[in-house]
PDB file of N, CA and C in Angstrom:
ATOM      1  N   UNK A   1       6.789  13.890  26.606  1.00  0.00           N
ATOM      2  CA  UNK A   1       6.470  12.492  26.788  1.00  0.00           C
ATOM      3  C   UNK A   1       7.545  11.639  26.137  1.00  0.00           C
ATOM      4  N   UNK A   2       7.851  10.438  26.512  1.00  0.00           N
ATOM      5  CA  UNK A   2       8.491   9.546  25.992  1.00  0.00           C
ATOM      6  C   UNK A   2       8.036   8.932  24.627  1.00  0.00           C
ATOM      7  N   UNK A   3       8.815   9.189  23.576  1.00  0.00           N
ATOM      8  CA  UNK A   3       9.015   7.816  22.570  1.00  0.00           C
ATOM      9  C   UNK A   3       9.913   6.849  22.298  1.00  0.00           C
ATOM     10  N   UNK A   4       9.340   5.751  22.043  1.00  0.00           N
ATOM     11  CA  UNK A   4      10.398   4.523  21.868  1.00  0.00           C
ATOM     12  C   UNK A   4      10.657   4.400  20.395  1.00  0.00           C
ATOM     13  N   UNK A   5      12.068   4.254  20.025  1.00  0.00           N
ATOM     14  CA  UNK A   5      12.608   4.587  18.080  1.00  0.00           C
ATOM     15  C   UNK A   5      12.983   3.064  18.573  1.00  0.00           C
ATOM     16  N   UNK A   6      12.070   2.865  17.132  1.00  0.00           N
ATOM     17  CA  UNK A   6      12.658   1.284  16.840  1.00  0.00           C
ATOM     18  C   UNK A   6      14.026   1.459  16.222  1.00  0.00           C
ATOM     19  N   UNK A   7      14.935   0.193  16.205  1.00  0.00           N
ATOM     20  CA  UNK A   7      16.092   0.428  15.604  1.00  0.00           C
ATOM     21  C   UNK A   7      16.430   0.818  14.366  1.00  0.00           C
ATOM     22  N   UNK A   8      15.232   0.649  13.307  1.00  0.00           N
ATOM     23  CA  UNK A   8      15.736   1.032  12.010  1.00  0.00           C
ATOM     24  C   UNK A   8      15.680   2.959  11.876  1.00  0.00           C
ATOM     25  N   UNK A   9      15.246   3.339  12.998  1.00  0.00           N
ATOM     26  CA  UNK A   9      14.799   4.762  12.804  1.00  0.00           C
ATOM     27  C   UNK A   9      16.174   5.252  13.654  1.00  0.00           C
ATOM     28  N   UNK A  10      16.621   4.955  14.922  1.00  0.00           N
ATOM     29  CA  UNK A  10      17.759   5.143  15.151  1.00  0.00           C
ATOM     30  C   UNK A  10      18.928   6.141  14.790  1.00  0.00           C
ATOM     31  N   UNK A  11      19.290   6.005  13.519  1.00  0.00           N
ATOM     32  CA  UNK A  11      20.240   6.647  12.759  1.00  0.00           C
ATOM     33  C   UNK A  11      19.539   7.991  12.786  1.00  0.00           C
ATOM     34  N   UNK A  12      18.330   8.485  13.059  1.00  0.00           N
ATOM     35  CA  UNK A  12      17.849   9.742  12.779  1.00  0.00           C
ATOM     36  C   UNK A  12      17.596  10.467  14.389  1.00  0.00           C
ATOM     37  N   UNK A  13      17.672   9.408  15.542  1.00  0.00           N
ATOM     38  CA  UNK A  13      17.957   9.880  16.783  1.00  0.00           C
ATOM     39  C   UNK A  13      19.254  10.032  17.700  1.00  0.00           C
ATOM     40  N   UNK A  14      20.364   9.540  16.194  1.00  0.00           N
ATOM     41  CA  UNK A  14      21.621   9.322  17.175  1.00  0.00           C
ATOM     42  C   UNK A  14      21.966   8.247  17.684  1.00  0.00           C
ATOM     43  N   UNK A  15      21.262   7.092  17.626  1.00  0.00           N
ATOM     44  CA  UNK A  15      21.186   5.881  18.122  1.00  0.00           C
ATOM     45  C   UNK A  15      20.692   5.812  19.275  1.00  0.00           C
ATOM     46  N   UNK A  16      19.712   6.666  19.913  1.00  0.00           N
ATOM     47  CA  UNK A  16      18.965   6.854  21.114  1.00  0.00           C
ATOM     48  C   UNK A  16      17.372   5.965  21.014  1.00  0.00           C
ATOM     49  N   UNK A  17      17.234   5.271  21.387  1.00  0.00           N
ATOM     50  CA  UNK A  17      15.842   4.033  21.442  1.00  0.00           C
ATOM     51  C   UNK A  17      14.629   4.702  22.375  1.00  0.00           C
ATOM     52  N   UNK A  18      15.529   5.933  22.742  1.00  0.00           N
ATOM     53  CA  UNK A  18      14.078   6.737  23.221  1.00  0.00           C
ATOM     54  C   UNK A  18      14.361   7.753  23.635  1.00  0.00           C
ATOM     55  N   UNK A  19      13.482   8.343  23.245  1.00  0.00           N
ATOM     56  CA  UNK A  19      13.478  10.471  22.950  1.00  0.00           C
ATOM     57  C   UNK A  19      12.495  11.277  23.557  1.00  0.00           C
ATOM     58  N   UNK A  20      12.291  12.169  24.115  1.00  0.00           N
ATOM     59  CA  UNK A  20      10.914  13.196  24.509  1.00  0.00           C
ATOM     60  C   UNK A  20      10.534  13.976  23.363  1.00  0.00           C
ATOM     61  N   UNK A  21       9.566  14.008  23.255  1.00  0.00           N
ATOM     62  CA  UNK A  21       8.755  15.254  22.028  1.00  0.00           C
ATOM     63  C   UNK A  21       7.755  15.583  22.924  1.00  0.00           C
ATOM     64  N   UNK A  22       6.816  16.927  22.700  1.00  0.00           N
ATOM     65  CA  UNK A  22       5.932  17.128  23.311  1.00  0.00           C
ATOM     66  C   UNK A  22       4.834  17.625  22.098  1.00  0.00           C
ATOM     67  N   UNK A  23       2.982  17.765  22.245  1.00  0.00           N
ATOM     68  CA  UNK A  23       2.360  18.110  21.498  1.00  0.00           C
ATOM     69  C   UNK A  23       1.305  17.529  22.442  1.00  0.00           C
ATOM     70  N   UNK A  24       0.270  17.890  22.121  1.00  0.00           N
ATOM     71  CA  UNK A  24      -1.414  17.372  21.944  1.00  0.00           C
ATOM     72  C   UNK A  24      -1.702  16.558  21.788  1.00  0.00           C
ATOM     73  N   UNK A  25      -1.271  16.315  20.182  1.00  0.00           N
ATOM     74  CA  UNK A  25      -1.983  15.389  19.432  1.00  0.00           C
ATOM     75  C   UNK A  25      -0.578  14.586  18.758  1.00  0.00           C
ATOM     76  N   UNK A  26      -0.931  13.347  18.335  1.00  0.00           N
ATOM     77  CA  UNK A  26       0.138  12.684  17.863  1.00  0.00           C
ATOM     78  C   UNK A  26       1.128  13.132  16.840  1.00  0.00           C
ATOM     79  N   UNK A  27       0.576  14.045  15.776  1.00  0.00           N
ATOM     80  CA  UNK A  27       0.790  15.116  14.586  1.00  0.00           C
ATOM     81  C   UNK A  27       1.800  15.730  14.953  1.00  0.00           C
ATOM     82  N   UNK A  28       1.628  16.482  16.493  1.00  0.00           N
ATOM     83  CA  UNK A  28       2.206  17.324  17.053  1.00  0.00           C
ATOM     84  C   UNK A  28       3.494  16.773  17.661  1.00  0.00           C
ATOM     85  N   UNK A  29       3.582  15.584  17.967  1.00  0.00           N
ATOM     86  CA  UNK A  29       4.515  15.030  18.751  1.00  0.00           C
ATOM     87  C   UNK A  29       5.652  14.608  17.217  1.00  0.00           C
ATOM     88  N   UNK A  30       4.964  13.741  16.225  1.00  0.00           N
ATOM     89  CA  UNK A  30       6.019  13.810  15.306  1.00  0.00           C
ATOM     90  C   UNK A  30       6.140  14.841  14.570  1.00  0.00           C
ATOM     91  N   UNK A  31       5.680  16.133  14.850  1.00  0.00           N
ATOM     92  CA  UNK A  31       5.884  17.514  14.336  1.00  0.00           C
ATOM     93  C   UNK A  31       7.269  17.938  15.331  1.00  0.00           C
ATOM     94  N   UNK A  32       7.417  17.837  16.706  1.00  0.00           N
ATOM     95  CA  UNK A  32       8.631  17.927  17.220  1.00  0.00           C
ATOM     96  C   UNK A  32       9.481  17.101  17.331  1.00  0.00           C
ATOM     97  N   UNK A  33       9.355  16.034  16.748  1.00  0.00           N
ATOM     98  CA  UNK A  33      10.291  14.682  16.526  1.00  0.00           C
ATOM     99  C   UNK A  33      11.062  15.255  15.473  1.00  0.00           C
ATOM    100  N   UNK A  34      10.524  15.913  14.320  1.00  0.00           N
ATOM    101  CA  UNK A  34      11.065  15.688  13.539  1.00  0.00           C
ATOM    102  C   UNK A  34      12.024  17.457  13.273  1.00  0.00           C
ATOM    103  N   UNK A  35      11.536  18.066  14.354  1.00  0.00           N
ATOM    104  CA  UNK A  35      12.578  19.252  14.599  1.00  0.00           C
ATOM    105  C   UNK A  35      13.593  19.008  15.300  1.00  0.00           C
ATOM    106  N   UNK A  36      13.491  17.923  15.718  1.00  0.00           N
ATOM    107  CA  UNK A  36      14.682  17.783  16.589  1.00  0.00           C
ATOM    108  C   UNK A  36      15.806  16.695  15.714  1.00  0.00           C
ATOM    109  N   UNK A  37      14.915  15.979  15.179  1.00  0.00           N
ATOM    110  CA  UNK A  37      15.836  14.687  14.514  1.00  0.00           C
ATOM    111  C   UNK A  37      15.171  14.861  12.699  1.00  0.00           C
ATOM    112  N   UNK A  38      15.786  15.859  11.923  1.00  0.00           N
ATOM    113  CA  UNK A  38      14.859  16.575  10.630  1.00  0.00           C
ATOM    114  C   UNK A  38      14.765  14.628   9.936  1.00  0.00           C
ATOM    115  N   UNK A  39      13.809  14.580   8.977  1.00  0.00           N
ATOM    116  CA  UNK A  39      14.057  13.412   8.483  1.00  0.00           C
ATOM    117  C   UNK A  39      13.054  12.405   9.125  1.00  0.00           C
ATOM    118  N   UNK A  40      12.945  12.266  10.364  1.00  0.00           N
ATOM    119  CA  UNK A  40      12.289  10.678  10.752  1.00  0.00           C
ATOM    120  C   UNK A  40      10.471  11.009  10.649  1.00  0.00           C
ATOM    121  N   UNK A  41      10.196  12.276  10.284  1.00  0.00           N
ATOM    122  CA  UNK A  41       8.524  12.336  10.498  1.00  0.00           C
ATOM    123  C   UNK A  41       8.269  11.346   9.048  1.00  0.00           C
ATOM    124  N   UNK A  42       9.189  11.631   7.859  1.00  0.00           N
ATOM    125  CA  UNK A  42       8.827  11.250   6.414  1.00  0.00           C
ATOM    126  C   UNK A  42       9.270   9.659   6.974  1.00  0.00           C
ATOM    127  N   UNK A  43       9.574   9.194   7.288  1.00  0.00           N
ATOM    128  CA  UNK A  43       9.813   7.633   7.606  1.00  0.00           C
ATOM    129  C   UNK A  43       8.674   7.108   8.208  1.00  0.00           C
ATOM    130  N   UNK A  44       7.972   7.682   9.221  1.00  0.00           N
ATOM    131  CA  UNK A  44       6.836   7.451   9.767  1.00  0.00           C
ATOM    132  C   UNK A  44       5.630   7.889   9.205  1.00  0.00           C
ATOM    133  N   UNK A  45       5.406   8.766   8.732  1.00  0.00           N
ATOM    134  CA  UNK A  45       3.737   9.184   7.838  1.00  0.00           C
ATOM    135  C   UNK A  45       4.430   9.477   6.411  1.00  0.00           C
ATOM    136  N   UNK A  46       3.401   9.128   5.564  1.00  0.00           N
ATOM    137  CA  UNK A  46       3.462   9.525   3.974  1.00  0.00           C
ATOM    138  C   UNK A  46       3.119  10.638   3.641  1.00  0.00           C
ATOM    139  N   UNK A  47       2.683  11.498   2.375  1.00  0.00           N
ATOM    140  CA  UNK A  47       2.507  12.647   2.158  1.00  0.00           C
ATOM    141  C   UNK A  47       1.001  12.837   2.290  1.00  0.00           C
ATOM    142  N   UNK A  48       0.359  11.820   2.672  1.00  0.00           N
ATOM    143  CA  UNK A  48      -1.033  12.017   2.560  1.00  0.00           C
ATOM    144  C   UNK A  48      -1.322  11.990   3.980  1.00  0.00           C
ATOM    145  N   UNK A  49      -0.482  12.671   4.656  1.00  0.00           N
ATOM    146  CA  UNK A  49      -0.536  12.570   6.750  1.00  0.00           C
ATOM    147  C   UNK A  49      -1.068  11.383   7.380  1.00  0.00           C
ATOM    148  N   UNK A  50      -0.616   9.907   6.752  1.00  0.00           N
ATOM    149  CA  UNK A  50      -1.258   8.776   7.206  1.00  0.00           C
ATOM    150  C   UNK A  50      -0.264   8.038   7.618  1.00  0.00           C
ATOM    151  N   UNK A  51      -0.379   7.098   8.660  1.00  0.00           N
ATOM    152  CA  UNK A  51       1.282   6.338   9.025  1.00  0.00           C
ATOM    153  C   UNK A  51       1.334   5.674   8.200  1.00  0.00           C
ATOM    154  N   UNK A  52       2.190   5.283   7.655  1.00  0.00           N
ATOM    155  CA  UNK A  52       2.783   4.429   6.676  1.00  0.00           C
ATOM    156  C   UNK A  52       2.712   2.920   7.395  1.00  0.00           C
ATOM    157  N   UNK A  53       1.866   2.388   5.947  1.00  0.00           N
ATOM    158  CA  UNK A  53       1.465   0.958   6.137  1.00  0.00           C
ATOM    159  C   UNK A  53       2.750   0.174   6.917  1.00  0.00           C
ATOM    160  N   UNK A  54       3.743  -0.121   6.320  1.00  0.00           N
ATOM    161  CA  UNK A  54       5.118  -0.758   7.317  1.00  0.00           C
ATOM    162  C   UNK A  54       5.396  -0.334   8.608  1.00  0.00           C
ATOM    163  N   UNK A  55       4.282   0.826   9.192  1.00  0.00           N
ATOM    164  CA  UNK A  55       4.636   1.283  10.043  1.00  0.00           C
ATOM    165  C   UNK A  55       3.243   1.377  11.814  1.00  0.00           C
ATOM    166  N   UNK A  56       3.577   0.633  12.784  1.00  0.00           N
ATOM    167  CA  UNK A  56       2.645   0.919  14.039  1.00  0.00           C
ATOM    168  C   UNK A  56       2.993   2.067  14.810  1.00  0.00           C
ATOM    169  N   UNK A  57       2.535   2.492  15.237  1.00  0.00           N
ATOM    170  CA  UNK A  57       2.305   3.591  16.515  1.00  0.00           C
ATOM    171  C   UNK A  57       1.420   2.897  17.564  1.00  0.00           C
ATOM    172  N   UNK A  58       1.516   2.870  18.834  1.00  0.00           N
ATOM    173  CA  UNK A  58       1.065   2.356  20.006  1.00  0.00           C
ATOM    174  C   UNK A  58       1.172   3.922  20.772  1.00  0.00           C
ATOM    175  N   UNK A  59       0.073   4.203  21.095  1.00  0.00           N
ATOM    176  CA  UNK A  59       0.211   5.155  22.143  1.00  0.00           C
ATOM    177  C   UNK A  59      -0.381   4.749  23.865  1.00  0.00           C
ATOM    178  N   UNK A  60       0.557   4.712  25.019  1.00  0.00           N
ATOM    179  CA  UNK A  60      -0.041   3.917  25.686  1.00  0.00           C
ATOM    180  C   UNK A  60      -0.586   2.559  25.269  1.00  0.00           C
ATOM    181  N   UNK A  61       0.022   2.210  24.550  1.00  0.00           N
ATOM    182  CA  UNK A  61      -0.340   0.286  24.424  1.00  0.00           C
ATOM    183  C   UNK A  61      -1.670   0.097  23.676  1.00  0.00           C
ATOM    184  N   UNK A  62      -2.044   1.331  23.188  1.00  0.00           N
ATOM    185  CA  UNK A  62      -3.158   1.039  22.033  1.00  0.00           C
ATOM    186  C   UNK A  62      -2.748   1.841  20.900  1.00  0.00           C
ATOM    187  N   UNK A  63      -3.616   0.789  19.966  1.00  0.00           N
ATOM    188  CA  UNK A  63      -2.826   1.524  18.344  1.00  0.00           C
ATOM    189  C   UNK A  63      -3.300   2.432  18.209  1.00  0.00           C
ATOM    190  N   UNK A  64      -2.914   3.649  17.502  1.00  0.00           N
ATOM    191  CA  UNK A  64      -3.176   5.123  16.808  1.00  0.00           C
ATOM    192  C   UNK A  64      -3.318   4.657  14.833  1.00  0.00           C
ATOM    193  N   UNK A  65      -4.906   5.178  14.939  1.00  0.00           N
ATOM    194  CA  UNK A  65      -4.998   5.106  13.732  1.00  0.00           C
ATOM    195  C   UNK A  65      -4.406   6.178  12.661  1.00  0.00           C
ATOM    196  N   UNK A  66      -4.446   7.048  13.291  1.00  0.00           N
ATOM    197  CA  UNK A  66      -4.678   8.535  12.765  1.00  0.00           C
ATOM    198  C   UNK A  66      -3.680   9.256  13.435  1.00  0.00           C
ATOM    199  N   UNK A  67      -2.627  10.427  12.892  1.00  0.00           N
ATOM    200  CA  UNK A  67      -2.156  10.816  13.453  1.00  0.00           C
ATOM    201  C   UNK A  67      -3.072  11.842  14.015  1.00  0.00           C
ATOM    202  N   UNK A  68      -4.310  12.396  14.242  1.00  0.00           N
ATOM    203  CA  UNK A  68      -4.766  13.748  14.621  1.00  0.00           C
ATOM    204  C   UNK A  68      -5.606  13.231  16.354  1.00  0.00           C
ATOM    205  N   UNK A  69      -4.902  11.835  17.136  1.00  0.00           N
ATOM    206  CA  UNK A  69      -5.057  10.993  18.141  1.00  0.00           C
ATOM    207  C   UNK A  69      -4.648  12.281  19.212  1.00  0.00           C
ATOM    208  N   UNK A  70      -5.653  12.731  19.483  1.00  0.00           N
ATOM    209  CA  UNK A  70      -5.352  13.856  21.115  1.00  0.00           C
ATOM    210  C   UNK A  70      -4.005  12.852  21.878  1.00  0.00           C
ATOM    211  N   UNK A  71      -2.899  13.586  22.649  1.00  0.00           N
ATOM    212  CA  UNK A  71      -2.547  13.038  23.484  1.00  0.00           C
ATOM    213  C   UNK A  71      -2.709  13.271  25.162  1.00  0.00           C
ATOM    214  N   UNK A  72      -2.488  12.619  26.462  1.00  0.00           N
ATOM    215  CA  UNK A  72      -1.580  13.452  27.558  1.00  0.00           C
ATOM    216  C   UNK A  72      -0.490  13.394  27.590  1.00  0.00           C
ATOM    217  N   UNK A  73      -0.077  14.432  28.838  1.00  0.00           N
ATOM    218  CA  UNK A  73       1.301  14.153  29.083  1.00  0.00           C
ATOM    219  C   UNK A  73       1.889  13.073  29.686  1.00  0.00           C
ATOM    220  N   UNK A  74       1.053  12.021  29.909  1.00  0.00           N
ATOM    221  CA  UNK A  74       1.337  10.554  30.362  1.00  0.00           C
ATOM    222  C   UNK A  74       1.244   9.710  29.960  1.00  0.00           C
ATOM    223  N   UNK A  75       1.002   9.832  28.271  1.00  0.00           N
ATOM    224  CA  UNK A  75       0.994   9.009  27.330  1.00  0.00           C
ATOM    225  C   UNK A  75       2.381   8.736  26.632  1.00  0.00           C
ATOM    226  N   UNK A  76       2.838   7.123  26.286  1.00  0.00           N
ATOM    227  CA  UNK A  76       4.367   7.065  25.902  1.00  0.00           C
ATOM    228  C   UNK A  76       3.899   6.320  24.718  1.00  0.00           C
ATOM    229  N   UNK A  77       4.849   7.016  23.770  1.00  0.00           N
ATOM    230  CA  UNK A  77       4.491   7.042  22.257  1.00  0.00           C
ATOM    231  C   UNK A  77       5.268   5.799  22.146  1.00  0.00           C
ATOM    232  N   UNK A  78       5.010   4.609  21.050  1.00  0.00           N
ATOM    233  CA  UNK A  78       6.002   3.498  20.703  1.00  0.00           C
ATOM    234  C   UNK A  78       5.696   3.325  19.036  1.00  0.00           C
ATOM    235  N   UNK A  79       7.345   3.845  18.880  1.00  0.00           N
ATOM    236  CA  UNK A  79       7.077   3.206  17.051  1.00  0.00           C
ATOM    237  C   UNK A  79       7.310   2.208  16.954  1.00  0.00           C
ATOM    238  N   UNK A  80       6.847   1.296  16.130  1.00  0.00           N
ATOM    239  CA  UNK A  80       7.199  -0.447  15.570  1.00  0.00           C
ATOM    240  C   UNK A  80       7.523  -0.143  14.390  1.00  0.00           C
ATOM    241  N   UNK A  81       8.289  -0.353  13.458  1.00  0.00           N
ATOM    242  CA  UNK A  81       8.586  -1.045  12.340  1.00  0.00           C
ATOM    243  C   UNK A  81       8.405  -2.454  11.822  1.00  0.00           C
ATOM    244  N   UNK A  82       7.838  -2.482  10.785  1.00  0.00           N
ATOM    245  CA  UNK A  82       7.312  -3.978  10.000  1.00  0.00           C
ATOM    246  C   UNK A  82       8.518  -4.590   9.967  1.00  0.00           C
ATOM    247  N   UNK A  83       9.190  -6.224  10.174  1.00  0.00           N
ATOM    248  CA  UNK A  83       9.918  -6.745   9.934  1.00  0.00           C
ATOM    249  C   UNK A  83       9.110  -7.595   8.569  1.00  0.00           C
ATOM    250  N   UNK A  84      10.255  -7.533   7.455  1.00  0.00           N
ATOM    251  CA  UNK A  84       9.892  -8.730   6.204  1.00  0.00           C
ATOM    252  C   UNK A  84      11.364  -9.648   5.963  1.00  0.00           C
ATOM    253  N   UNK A  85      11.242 -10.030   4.939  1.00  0.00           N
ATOM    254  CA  UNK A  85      11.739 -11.012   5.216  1.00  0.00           C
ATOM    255  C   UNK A  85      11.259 -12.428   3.949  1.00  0.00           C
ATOM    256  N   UNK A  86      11.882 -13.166   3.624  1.00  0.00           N
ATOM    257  CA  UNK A  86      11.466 -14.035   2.621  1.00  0.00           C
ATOM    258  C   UNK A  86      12.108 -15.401   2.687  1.00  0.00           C
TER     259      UNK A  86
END
């Protein structure tokens, strides 16, 4: 399935804004994200397997609370990154 890398994640896809992973469940998908590109799963979930607050997941255009979110294969994963700012 398709994911969309926001730009700050980038540097860990090569500068590619969108990648295939495959899995089940969302877990699974940044479980092969992050075999392919080592590094970007810890940018996206914390050690406690939860996405990181600065961080959305949209699967199909609805948010994923949880990474343990069943997927299909016609579901397109989208990371957001928090913009801040002062």
């Amino acid at each position: 399935m398709n994911v969309l890398i926001p730009t700050q994640l980038q540097s860990y896809t090569k500068g590619q804004s969108r990648v295939s992973a495959e899995g089940g469940t969302l877990a699974e998908v940044l479980a092969c994200l992050d075999a392919d590109y080592p590094g970007i799963r810890f940018r996206v979930i914390d050690e406690q397997d939860r996405i990181r607050e600065h961080i959305r997941i949209f699967v199909s255009g609805e948010t994923a609370a949880k990474i343990d979110m069943p997927l299909t294969d016609a579901d397109e994963i989208q990371i957001v990154g928090a913009l801040s700012g002062g």
